[in-house]
N, C-alpha and C. Protein backbone atom coordinates (compact mmCIF):
# COMPACT_ATOMS: atom_id res chain seq x y z
N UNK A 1 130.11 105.92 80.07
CA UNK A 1 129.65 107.23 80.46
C UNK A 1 128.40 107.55 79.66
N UNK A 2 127.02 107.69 80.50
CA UNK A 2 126.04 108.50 79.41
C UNK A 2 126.17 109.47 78.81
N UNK A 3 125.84 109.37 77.72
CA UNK A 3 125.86 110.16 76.53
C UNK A 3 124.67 111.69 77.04
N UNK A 4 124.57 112.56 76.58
CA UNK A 4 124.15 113.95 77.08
C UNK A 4 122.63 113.96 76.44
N UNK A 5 122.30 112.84 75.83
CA UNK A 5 120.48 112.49 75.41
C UNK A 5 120.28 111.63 76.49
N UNK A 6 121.06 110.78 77.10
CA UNK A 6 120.81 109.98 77.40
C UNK A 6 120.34 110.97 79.52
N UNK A 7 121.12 111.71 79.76
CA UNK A 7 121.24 112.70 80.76
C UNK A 7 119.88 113.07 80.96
N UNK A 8 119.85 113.66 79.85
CA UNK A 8 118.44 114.73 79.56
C UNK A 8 117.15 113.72 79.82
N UNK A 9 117.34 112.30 78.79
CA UNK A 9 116.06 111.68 79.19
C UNK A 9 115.88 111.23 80.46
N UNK A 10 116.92 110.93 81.42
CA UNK A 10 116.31 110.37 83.04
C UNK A 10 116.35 111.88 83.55
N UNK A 11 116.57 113.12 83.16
CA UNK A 11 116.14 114.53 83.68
C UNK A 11 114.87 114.60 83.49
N UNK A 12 114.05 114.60 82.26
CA UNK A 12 113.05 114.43 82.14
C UNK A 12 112.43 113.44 82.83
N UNK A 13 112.58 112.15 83.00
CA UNK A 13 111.87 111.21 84.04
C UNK A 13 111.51 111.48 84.87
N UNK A 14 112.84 111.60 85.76
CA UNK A 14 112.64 112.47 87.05
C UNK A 14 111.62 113.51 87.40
N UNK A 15 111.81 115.20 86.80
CA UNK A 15 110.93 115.88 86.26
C UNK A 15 109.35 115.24 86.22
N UNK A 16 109.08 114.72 85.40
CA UNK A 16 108.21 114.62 85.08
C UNK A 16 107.52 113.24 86.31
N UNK A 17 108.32 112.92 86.95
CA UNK A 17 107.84 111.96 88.47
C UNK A 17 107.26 113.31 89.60
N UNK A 18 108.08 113.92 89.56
CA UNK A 18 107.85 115.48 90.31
C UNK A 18 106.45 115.60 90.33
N UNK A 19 106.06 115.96 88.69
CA UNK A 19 104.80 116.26 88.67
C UNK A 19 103.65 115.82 88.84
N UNK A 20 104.04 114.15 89.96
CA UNK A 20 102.77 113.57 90.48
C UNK A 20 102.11 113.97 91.45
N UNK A 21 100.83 113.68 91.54
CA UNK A 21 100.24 114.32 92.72
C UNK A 21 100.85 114.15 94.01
N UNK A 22 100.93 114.93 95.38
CA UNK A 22 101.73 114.71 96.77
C UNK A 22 101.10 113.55 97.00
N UNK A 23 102.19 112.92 97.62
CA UNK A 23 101.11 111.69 98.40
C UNK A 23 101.16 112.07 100.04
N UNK A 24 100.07 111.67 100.13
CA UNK A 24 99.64 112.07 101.80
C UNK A 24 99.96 110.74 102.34
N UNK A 25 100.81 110.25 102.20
CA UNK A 25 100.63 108.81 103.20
C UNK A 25 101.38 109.04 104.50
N UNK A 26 101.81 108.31 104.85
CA UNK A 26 102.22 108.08 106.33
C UNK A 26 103.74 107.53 105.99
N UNK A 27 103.99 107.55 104.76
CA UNK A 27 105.04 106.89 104.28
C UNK A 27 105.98 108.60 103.80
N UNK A 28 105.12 109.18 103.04
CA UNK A 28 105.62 110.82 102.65
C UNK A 28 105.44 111.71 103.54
N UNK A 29 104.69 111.36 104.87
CA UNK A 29 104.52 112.15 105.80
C UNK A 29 106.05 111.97 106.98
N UNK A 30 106.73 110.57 106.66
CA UNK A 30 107.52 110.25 107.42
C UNK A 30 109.39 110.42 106.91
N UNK A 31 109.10 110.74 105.67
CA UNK A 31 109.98 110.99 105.12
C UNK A 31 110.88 110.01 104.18
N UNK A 32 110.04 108.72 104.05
CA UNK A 32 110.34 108.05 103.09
C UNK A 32 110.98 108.24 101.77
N UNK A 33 112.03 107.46 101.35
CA UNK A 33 112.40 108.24 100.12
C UNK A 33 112.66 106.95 99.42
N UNK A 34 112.50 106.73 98.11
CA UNK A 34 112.34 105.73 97.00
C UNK A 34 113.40 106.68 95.97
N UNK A 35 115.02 105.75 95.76
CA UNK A 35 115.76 106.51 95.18
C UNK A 35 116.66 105.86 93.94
N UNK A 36 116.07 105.66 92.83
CA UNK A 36 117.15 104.94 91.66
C UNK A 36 118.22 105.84 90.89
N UNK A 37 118.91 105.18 90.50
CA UNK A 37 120.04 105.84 89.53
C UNK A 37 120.13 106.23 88.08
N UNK A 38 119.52 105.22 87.34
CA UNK A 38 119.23 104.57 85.93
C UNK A 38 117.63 104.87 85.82
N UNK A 39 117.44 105.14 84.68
CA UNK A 39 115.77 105.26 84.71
C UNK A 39 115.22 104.41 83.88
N UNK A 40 115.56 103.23 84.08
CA UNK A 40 114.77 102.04 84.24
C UNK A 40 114.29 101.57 85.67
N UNK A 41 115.07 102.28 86.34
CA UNK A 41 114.46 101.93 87.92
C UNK A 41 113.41 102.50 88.03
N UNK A 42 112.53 103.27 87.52
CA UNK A 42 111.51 104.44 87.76
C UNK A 42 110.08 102.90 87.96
N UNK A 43 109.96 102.16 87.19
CA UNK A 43 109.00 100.80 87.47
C UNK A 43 109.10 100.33 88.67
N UNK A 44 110.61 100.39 89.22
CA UNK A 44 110.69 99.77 90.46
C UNK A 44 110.59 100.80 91.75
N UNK A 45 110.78 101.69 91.51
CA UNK A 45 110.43 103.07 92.47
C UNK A 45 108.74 102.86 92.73
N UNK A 46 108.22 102.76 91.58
CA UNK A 46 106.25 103.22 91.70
C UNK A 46 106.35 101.73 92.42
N UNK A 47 106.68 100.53 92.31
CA UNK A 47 106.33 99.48 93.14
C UNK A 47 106.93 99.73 94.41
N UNK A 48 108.10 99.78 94.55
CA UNK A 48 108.38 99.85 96.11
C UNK A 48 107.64 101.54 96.61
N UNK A 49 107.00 102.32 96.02
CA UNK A 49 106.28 103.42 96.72
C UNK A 49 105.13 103.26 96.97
N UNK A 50 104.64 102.29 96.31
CA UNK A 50 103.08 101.29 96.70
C UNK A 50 103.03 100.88 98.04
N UNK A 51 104.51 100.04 97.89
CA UNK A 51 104.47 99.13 99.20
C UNK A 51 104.48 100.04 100.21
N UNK A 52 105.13 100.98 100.04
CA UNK A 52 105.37 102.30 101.34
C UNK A 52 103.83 103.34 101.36
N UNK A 53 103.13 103.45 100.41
CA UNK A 53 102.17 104.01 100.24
C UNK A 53 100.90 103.06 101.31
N UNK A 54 101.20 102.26 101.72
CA UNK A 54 100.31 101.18 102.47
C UNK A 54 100.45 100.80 103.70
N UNK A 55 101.76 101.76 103.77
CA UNK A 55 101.92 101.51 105.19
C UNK A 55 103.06 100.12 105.51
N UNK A 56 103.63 99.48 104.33
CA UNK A 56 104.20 98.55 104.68
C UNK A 56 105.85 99.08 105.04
N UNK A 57 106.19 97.76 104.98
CA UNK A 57 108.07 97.63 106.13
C UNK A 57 108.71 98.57 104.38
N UNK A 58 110.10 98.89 104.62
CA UNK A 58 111.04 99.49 104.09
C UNK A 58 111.64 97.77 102.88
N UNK A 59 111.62 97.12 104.06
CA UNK A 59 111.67 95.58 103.57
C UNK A 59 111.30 95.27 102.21
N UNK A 60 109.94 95.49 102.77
CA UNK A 60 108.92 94.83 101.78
C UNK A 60 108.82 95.33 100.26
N UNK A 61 109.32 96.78 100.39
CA UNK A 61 109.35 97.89 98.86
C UNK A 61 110.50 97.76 98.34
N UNK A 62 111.74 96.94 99.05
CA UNK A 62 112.74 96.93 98.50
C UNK A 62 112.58 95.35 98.05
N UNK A 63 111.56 94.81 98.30
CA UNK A 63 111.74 93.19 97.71
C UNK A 63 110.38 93.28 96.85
N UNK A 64 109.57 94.78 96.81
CA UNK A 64 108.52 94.28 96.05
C UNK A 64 109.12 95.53 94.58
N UNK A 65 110.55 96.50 94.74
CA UNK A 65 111.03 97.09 93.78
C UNK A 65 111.81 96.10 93.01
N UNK A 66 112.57 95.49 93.57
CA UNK A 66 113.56 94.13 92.68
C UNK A 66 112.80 93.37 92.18
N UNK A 67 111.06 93.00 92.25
CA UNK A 67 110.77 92.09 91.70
C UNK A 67 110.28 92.82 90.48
């Protein structure tokens, strides 16, 4: 079970992902959503939101987030 620092710091992650600029893509226009649990996933979110930021497959962000 995480510990209540441990809570707070992927609150803050999160949070502080919020405060990126909107993206206008065709990917946030469509309702795309890039969703981890652990915030070590947050590396693999900005890669698979690239891939979606470009217009690519759902596919492709989920094999270019695992890598």
């Amino acid at each position: 079970m995480p510990s209540h620092r441990q809570f707070l710091h992927s609150t803050l992650l999160a949070a502080s992902a919020s405060a990126l600029p909107a993206a206008t893509t065709a990917a946030a226009l469509s309702g795309a959503k890039v969703v981890s649990t652990w915030d070590f996933g947050v590396p693999a979110n900005r890669a698979a939101w690239e891939v979606l930021g470009r217009d690519g497959s759902a596919l492709d962000a989920v094999e270019a987030g695992a890598r």
